[in-house]
Structure formats: C-alpha cells, structure tokens
N, C-alpha and C. Protein backbone atom coordinates (compact mmCIF):
# COMPACT_ATOMS: atom_id res chain seq x y z
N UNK A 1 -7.18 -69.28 -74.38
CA UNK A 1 -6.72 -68.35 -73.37
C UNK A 1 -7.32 -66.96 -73.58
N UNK A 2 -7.36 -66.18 -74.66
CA UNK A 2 -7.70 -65.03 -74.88
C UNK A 2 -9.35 -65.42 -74.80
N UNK A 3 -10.23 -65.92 -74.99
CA UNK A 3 -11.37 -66.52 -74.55
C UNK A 3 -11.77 -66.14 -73.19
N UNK A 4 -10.90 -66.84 -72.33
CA UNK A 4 -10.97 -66.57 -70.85
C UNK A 4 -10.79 -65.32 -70.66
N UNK A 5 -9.82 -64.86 -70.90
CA UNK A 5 -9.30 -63.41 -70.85
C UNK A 5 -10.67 -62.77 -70.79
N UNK A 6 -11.12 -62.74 -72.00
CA UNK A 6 -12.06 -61.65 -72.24
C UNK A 6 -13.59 -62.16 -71.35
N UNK A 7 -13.89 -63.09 -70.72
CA UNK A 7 -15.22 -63.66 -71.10
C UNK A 7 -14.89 -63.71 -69.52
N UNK A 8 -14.13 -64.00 -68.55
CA UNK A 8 -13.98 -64.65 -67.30
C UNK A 8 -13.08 -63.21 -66.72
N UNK A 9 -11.70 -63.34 -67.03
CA UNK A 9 -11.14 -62.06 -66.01
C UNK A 9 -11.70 -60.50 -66.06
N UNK A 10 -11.43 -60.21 -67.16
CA UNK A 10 -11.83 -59.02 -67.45
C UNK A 10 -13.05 -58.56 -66.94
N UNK A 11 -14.11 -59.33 -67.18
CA UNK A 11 -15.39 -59.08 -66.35
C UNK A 11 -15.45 -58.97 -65.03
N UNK A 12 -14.76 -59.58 -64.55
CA UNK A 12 -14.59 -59.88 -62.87
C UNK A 12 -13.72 -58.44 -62.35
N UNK A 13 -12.62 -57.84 -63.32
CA UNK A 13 -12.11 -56.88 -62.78
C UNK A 13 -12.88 -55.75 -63.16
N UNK A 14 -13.61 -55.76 -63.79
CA UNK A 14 -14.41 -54.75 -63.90
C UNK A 14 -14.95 -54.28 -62.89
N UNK A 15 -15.69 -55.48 -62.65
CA UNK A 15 -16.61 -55.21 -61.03
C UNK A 15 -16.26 -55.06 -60.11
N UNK A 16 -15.17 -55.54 -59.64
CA UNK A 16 -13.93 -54.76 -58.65
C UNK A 16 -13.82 -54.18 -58.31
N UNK A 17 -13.10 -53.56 -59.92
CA UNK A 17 -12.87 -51.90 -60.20
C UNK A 17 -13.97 -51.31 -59.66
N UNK A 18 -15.02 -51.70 -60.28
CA UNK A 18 -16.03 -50.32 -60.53
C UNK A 18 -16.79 -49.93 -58.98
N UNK A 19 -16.68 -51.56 -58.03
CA UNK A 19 -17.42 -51.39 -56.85
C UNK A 19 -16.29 -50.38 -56.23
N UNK A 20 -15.13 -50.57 -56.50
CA UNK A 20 -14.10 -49.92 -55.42
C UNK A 20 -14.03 -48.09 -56.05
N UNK A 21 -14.14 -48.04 -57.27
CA UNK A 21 -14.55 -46.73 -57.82
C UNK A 21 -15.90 -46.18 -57.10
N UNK A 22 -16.92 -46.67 -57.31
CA UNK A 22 -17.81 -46.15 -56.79
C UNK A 22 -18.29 -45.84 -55.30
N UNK A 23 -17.30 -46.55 -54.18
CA UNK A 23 -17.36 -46.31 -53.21
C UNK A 23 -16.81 -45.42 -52.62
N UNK A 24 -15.75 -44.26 -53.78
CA UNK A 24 -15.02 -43.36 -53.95
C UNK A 24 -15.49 -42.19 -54.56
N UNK A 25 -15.93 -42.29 -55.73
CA UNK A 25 -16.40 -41.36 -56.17
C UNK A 25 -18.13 -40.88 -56.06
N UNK A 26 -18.49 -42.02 -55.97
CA UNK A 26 -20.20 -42.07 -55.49
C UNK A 26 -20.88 -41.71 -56.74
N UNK A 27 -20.66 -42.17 -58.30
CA UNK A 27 -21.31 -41.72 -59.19
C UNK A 27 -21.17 -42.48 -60.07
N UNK A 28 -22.31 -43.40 -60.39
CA UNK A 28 -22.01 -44.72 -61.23
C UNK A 28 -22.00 -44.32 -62.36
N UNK A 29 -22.57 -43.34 -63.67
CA UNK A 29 -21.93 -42.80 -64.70
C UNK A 29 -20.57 -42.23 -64.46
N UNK A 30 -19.75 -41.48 -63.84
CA UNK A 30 -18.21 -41.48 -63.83
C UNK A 30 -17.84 -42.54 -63.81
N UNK A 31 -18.35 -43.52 -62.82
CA UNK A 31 -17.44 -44.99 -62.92
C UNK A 31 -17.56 -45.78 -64.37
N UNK A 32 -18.46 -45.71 -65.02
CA UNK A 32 -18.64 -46.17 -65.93
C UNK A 32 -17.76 -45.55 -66.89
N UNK A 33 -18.11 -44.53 -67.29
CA UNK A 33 -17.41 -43.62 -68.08
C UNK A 33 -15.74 -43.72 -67.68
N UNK A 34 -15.04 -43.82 -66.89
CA UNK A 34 -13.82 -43.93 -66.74
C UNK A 34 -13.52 -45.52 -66.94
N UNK A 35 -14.15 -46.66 -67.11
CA UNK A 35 -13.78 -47.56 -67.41
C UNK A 35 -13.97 -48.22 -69.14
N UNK A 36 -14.85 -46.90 -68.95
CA UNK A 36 -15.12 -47.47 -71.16
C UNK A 36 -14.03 -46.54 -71.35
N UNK A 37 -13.73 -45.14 -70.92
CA UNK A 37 -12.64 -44.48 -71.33
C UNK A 37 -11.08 -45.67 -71.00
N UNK A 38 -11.14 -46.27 -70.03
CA UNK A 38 -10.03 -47.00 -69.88
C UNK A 38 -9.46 -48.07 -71.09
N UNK A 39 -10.97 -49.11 -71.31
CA UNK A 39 -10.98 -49.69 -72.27
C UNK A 39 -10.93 -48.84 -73.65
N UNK A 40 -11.62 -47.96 -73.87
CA UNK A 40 -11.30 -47.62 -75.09
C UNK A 40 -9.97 -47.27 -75.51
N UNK A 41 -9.11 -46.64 -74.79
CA UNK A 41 -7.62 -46.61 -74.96
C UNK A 41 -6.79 -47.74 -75.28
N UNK A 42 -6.81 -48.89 -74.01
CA UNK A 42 -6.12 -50.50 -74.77
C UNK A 42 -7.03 -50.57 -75.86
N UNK A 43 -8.25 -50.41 -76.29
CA UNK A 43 -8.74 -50.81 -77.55
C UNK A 43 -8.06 -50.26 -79.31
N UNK A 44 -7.76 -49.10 -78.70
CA UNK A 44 -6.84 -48.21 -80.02
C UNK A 44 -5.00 -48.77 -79.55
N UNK A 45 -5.00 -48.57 -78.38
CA UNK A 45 -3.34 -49.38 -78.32
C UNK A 45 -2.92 -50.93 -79.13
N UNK A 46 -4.14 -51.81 -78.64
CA UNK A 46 -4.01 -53.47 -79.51
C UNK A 46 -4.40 -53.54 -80.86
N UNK A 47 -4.94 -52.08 -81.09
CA UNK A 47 -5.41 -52.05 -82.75
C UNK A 47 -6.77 -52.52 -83.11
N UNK A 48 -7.63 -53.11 -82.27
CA UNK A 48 -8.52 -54.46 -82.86
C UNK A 48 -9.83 -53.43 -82.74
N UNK A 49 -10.34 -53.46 -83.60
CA UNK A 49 -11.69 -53.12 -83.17
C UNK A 49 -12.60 -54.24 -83.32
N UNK A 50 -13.11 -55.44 -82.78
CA UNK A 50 -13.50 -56.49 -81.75
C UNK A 50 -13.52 -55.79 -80.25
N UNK A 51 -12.51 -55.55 -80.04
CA UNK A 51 -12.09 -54.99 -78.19
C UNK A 51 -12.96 -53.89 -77.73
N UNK A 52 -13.80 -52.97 -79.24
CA UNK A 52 -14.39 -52.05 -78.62
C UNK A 52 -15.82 -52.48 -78.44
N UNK A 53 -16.37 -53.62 -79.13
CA UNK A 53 -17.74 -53.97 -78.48
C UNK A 53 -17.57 -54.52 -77.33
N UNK A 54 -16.35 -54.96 -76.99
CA UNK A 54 -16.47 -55.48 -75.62
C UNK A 54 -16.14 -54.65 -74.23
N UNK A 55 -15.36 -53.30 -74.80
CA UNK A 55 -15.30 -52.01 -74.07
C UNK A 55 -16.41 -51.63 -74.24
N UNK A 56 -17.67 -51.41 -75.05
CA UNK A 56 -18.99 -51.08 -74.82
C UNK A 56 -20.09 -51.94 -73.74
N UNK A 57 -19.53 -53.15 -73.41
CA UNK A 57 -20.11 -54.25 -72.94
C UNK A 57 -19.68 -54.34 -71.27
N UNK A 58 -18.37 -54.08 -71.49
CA UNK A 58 -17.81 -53.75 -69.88
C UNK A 58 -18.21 -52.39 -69.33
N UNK A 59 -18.36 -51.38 -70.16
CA UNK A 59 -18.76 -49.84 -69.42
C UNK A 59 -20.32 -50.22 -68.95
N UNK A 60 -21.42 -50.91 -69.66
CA UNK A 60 -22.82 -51.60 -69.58
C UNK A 60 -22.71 -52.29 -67.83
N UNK A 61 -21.55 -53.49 -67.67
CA UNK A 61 -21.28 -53.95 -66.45
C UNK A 61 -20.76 -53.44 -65.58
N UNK A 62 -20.25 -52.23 -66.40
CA UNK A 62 -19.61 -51.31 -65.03
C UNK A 62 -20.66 -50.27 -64.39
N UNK A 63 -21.32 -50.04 -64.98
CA UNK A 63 -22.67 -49.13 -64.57
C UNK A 63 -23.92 -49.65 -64.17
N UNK A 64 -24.05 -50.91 -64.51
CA UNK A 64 -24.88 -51.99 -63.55
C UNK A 64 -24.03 -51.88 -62.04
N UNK A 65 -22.96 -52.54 -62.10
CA UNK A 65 -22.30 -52.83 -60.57
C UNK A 65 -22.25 -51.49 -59.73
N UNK A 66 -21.62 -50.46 -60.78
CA UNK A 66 -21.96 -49.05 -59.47
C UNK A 66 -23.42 -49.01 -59.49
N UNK A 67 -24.09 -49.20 -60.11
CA UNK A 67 -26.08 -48.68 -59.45
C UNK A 67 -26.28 -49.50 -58.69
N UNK A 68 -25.69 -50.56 -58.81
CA UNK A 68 -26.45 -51.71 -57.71
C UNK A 68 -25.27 -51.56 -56.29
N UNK A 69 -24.24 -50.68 -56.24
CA UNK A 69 -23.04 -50.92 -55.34
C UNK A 69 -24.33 -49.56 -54.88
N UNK A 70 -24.31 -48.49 -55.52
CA UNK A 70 -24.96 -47.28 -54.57
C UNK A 70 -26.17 -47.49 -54.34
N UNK A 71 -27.09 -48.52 -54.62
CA UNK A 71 -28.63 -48.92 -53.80
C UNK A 71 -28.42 -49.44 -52.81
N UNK A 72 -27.34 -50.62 -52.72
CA UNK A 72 -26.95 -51.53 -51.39
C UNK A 72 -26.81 -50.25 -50.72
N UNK A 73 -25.44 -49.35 -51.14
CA UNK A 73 -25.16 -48.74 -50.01
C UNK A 73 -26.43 -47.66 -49.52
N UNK A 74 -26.87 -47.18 -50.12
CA UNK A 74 -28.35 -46.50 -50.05
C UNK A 74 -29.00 -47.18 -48.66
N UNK A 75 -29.21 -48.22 -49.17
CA UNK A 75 -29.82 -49.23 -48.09
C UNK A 75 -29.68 -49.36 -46.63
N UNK A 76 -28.32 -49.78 -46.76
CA UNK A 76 -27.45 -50.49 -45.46
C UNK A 76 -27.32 -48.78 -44.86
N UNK A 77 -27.04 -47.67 -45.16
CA UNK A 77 -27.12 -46.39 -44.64
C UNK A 77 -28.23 -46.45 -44.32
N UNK A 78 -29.61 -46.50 -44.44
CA UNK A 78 -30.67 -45.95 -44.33
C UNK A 78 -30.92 -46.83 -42.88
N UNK A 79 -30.56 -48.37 -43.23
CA UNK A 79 -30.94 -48.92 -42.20
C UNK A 79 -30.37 -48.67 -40.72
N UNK A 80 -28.87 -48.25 -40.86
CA UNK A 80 -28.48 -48.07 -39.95
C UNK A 80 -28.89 -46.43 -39.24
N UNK A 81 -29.25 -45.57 -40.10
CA UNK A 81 -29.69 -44.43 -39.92
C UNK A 81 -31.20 -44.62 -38.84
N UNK A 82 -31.50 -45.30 -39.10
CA UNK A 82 -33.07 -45.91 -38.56
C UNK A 82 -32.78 -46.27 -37.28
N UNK A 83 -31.50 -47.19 -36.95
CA UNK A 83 -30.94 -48.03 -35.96
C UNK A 83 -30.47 -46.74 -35.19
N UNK A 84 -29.84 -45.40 -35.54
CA UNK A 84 -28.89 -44.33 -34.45
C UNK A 84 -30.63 -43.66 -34.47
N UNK A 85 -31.38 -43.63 -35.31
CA UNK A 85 -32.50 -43.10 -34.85
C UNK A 85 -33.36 -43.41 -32.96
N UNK A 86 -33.76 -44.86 -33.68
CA UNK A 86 -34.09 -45.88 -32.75
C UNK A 86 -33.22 -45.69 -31.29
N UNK A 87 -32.09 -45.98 -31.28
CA UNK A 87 -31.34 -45.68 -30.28
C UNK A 87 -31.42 -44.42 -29.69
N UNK A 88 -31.57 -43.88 -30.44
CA UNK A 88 -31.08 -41.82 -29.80
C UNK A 88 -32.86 -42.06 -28.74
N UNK A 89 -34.29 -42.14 -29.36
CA UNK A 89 -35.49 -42.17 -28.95
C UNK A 89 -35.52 -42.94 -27.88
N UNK A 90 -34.86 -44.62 -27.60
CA UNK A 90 -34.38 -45.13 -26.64
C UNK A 90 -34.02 -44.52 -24.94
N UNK A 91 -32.66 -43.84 -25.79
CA UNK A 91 -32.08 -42.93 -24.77
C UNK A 91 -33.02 -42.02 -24.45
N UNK A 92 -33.86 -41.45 -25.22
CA UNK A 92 -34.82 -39.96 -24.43
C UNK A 92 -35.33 -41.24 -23.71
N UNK A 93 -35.99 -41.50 -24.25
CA UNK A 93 -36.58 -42.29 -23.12
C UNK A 93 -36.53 -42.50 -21.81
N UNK A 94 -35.57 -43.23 -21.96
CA UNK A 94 -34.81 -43.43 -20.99
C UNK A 94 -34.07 -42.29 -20.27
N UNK A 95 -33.88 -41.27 -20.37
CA UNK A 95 -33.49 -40.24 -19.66
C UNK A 95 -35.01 -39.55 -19.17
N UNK A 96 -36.00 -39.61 -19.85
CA UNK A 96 -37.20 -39.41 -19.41
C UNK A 96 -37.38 -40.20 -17.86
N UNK A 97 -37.23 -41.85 -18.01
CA UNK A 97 -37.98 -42.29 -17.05
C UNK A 97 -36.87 -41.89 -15.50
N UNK A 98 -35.26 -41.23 -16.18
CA UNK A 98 -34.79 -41.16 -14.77
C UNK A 98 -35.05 -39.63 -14.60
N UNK A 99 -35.51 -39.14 -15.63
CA UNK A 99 -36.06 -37.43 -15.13
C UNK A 99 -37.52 -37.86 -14.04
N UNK A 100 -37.86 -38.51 -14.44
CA UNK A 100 -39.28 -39.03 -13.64
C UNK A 100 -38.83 -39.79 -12.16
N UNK A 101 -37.92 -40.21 -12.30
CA UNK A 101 -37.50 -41.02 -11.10
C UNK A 101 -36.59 -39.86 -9.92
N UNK A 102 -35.97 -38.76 -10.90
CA UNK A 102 -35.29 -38.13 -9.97
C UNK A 102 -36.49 -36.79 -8.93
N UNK A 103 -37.38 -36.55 -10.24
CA UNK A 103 -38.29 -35.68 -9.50
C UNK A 103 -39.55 -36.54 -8.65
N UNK A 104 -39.49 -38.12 -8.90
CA UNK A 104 -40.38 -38.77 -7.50
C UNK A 104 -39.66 -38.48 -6.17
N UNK A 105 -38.39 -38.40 -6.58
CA UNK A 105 -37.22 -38.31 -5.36
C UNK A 105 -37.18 -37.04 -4.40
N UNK A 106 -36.95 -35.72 -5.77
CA UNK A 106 -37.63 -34.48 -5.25
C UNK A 106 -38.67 -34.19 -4.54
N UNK A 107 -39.59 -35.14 -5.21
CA UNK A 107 -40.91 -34.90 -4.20
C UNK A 107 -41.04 -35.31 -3.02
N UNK A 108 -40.65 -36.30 -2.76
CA UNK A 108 -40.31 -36.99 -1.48
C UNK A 108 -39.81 -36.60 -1.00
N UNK A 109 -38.62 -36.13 -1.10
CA UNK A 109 -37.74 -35.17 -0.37
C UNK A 109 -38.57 -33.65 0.45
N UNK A 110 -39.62 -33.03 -0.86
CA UNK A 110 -40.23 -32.22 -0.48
C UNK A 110 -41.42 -32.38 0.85
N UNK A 111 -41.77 -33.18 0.43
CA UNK A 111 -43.10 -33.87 1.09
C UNK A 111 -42.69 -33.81 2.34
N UNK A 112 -41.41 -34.32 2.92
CA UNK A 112 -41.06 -35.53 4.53
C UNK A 112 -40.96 -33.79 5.41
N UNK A 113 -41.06 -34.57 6.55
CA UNK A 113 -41.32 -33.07 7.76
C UNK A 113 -40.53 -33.87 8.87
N UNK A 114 -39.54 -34.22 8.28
CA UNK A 114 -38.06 -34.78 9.71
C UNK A 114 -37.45 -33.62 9.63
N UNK A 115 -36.84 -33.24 11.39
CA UNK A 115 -36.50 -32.52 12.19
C UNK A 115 -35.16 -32.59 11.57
N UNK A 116 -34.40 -31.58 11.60
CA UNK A 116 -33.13 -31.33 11.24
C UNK A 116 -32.08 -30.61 12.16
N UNK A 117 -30.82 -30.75 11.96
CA UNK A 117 -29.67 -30.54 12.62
C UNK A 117 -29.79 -29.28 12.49
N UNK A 118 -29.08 -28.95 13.53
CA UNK A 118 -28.68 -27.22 13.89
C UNK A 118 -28.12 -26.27 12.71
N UNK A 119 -27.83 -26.62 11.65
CA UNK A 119 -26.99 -26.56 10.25
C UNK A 119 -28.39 -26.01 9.30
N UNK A 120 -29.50 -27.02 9.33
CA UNK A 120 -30.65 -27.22 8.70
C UNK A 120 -30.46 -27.60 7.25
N UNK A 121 -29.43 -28.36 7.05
CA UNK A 121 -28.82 -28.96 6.18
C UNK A 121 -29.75 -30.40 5.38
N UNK A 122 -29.87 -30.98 7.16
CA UNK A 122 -30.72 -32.42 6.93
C UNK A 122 -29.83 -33.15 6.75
N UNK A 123 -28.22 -32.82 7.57
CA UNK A 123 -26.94 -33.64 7.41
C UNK A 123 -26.84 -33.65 8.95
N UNK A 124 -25.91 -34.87 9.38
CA UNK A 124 -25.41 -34.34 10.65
C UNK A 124 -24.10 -33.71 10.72
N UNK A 125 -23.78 -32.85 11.36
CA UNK A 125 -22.76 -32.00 11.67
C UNK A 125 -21.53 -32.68 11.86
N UNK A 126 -21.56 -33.83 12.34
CA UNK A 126 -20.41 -34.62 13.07
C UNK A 126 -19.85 -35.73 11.42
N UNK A 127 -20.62 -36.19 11.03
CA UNK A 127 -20.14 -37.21 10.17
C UNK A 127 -20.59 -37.07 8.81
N UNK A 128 -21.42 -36.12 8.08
CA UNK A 128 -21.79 -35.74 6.99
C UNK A 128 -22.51 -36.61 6.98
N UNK A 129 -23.48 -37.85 7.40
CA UNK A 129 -24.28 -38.55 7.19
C UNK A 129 -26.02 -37.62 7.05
N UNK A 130 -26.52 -38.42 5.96
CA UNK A 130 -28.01 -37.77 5.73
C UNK A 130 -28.82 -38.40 6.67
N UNK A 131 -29.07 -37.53 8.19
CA UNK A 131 -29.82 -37.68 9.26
C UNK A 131 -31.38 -37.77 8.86
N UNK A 132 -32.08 -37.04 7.63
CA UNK A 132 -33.28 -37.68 7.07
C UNK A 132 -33.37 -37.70 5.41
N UNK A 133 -34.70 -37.85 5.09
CA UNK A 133 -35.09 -37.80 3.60
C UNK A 133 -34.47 -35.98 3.23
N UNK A 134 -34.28 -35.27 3.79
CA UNK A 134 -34.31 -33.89 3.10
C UNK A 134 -33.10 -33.58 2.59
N UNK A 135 -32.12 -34.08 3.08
CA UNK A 135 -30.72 -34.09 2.86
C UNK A 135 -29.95 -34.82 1.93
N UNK A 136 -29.18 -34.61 1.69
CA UNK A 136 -28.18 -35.65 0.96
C UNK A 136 -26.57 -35.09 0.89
N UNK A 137 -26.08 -36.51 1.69
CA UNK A 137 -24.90 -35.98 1.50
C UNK A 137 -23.59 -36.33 1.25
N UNK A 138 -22.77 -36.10 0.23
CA UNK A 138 -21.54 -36.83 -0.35
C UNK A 138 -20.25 -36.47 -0.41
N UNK A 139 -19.85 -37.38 -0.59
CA UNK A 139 -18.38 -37.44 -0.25
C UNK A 139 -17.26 -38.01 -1.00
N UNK A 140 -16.53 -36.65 -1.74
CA UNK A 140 -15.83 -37.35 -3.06
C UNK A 140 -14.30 -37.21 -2.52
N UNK A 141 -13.67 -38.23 -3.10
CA UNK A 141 -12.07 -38.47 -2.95
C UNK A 141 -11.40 -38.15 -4.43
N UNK A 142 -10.64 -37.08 -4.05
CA UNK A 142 -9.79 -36.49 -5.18
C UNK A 142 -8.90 -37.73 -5.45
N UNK A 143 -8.59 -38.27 -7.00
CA UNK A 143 -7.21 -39.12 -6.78
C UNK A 143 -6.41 -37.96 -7.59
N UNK A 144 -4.97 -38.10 -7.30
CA UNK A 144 -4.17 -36.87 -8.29
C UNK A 144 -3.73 -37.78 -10.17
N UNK A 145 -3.75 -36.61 -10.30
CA UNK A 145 -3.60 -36.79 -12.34
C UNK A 145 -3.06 -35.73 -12.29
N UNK A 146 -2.93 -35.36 -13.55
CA UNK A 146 -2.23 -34.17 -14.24
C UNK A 146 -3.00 -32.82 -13.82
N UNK A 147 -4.34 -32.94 -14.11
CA UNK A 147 -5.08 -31.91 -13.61
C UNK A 147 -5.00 -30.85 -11.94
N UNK A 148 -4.66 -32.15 -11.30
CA UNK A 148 -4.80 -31.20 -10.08
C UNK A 148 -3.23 -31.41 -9.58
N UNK A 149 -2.13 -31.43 -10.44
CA UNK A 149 -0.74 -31.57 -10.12
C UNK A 149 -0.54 -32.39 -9.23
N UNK A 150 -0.84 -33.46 -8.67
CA UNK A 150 -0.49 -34.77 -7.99
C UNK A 150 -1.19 -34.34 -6.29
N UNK A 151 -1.98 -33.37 -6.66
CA UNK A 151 -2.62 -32.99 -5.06
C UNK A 151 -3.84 -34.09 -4.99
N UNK A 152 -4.21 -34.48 -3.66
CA UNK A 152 -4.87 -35.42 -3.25
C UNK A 152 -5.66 -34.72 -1.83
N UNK A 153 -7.42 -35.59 -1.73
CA UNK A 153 -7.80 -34.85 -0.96
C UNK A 153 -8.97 -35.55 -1.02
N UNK A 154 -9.95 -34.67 0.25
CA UNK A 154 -11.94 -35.58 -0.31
C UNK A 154 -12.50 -34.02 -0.22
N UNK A 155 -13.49 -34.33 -0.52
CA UNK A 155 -14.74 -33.01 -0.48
C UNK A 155 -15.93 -33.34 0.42
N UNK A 156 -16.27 -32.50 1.28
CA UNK A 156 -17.57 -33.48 2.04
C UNK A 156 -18.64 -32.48 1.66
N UNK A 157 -19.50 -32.92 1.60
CA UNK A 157 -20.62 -31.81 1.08
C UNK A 157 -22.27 -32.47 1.53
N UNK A 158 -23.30 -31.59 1.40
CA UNK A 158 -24.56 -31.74 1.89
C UNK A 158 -25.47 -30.95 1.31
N UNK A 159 -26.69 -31.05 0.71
CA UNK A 159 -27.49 -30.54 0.09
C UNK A 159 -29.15 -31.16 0.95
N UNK A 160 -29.76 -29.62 0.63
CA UNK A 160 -31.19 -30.24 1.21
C UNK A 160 -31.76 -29.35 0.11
N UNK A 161 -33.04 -30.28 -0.17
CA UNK A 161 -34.24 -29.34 -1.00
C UNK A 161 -34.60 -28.55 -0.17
N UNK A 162 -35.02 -27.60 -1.25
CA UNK A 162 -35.86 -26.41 -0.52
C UNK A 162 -37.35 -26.78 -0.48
N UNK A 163 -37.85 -26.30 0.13
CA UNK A 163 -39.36 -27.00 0.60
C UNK A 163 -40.36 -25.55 0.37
C-alpha cells in the first residue's frame, strides 16, 4: 500500500496540483517551489527522511507539468490569437468590399440624369416612394420600449445624392 501511495497517487496529485497551480499563478518555479515546500513539511512531520528524495522528485514533476502546462497554453493562445487575427482582416475585408459596393451605388446614383419631383428630392411627394436612381427613400416604424416611454409612430424620410 505505501508503495502505491508513493509511486501511483502522489504522483498523479502532483500533476493536478501543479497544472491547476499553474493556471493560476502562471509561474512554473513558484509551482514547483510551493509543492517541494509542501512536501518538505509532511517530510519533517512523518519524520522519515526517505520522503525527502521523493519531495525532491515530485518538485522535478511538478516543474516539468507547469513548463509543459505554460507551452500548451502558450500555444493554444497564440493559435487562437492568429484565429481573432484572421477574423478581424476577414471583416476589413469585408467591410472593404461593401465600402466598394456602397460607393458603386454612389456612383450610380451620381451618374443617372432622371427628372425629379417638385421637392428635388428624387422621392415622390405623395407616397415617399424613390421615383428614380437619385433618391432613396425610407420608412421606419417606431415600436415603444422603455426608451421612447411606450410612444409609437413611423418616420418617412428621403435622401438624394448630391451630384
């Protein structure tokens, strides 16, 4: 039994310990060092000095498992750092191609030579509808929330480029 003890559990809680230490403190000499300090204490409490080569042997496994707990994590950060990289460049991107898509729109808008309503809006007067390319025009429905104290309503509105 004391066999096992020493050779099977103890080792296993070490690494435990030391991964769950080091994912805390982030410093695989402290982790180490607080677990040979741990062991060395039961080692003077049970009297034996046997217990302290093996408190020298567990602080050894405890400072393996935090270096190798803070490379993984090293790692798996870096990679994912790469991944919000990747993504963020994505998004320009992609906000690029609708910056490109909104000023083909602009231009078009600029370009067209349709006749416009008395307003010169490029809306019609009667129904807010966009009578050509120069116009645009929308129409939002308030719902009530907290913000606008339970008031309800639409907005009609119309915009034309300037040419």
């Amino acid at each position: 039994m004391n066999n096992l003890l020493i050779f099977f559990a103890l080792p296993i809680a070490v690494i435990i310990i030391s991964v769950a230490l080091q994912k805390i403190l982030k410093c695989p000499i402290l982790v180490s060092a607080i677990i040979f300090a741990i062991f060395l204490i039961v080692t003077f409490i049970i009297n034996n000095l046997e217990f302290l080569v093996a408190a020298i042997v567990y602080a050894i496994i405890s400072f393996i498992t935090a270096y190798l707990t803070y490379i993984i994590c090293r790692i798996l950060n870096s990679q994912s750092e790469n991944c919000r990289r990747n993504n963020n460049n994505n998004n320009n991107d992609n906000n690029t191609n609708d910056t490109q898509i909104i000023n083909n729109l602009i231009d078009a808008l600029n370009n067209s030579n349709n006749t416009q309503d008395s307003c010169g809006c490029g809306c019609n007067n009667n129904n807010n509808q966009v009578s050509g390319v120069n116009g645009i025009s929308a129409r939002i429905n308030v719902v009530p929330n907290n913000n606008t104290n339970g008031r309800t309503g639409s907005i009609n509105g119309c915009y034309r480029s300037r040419q």
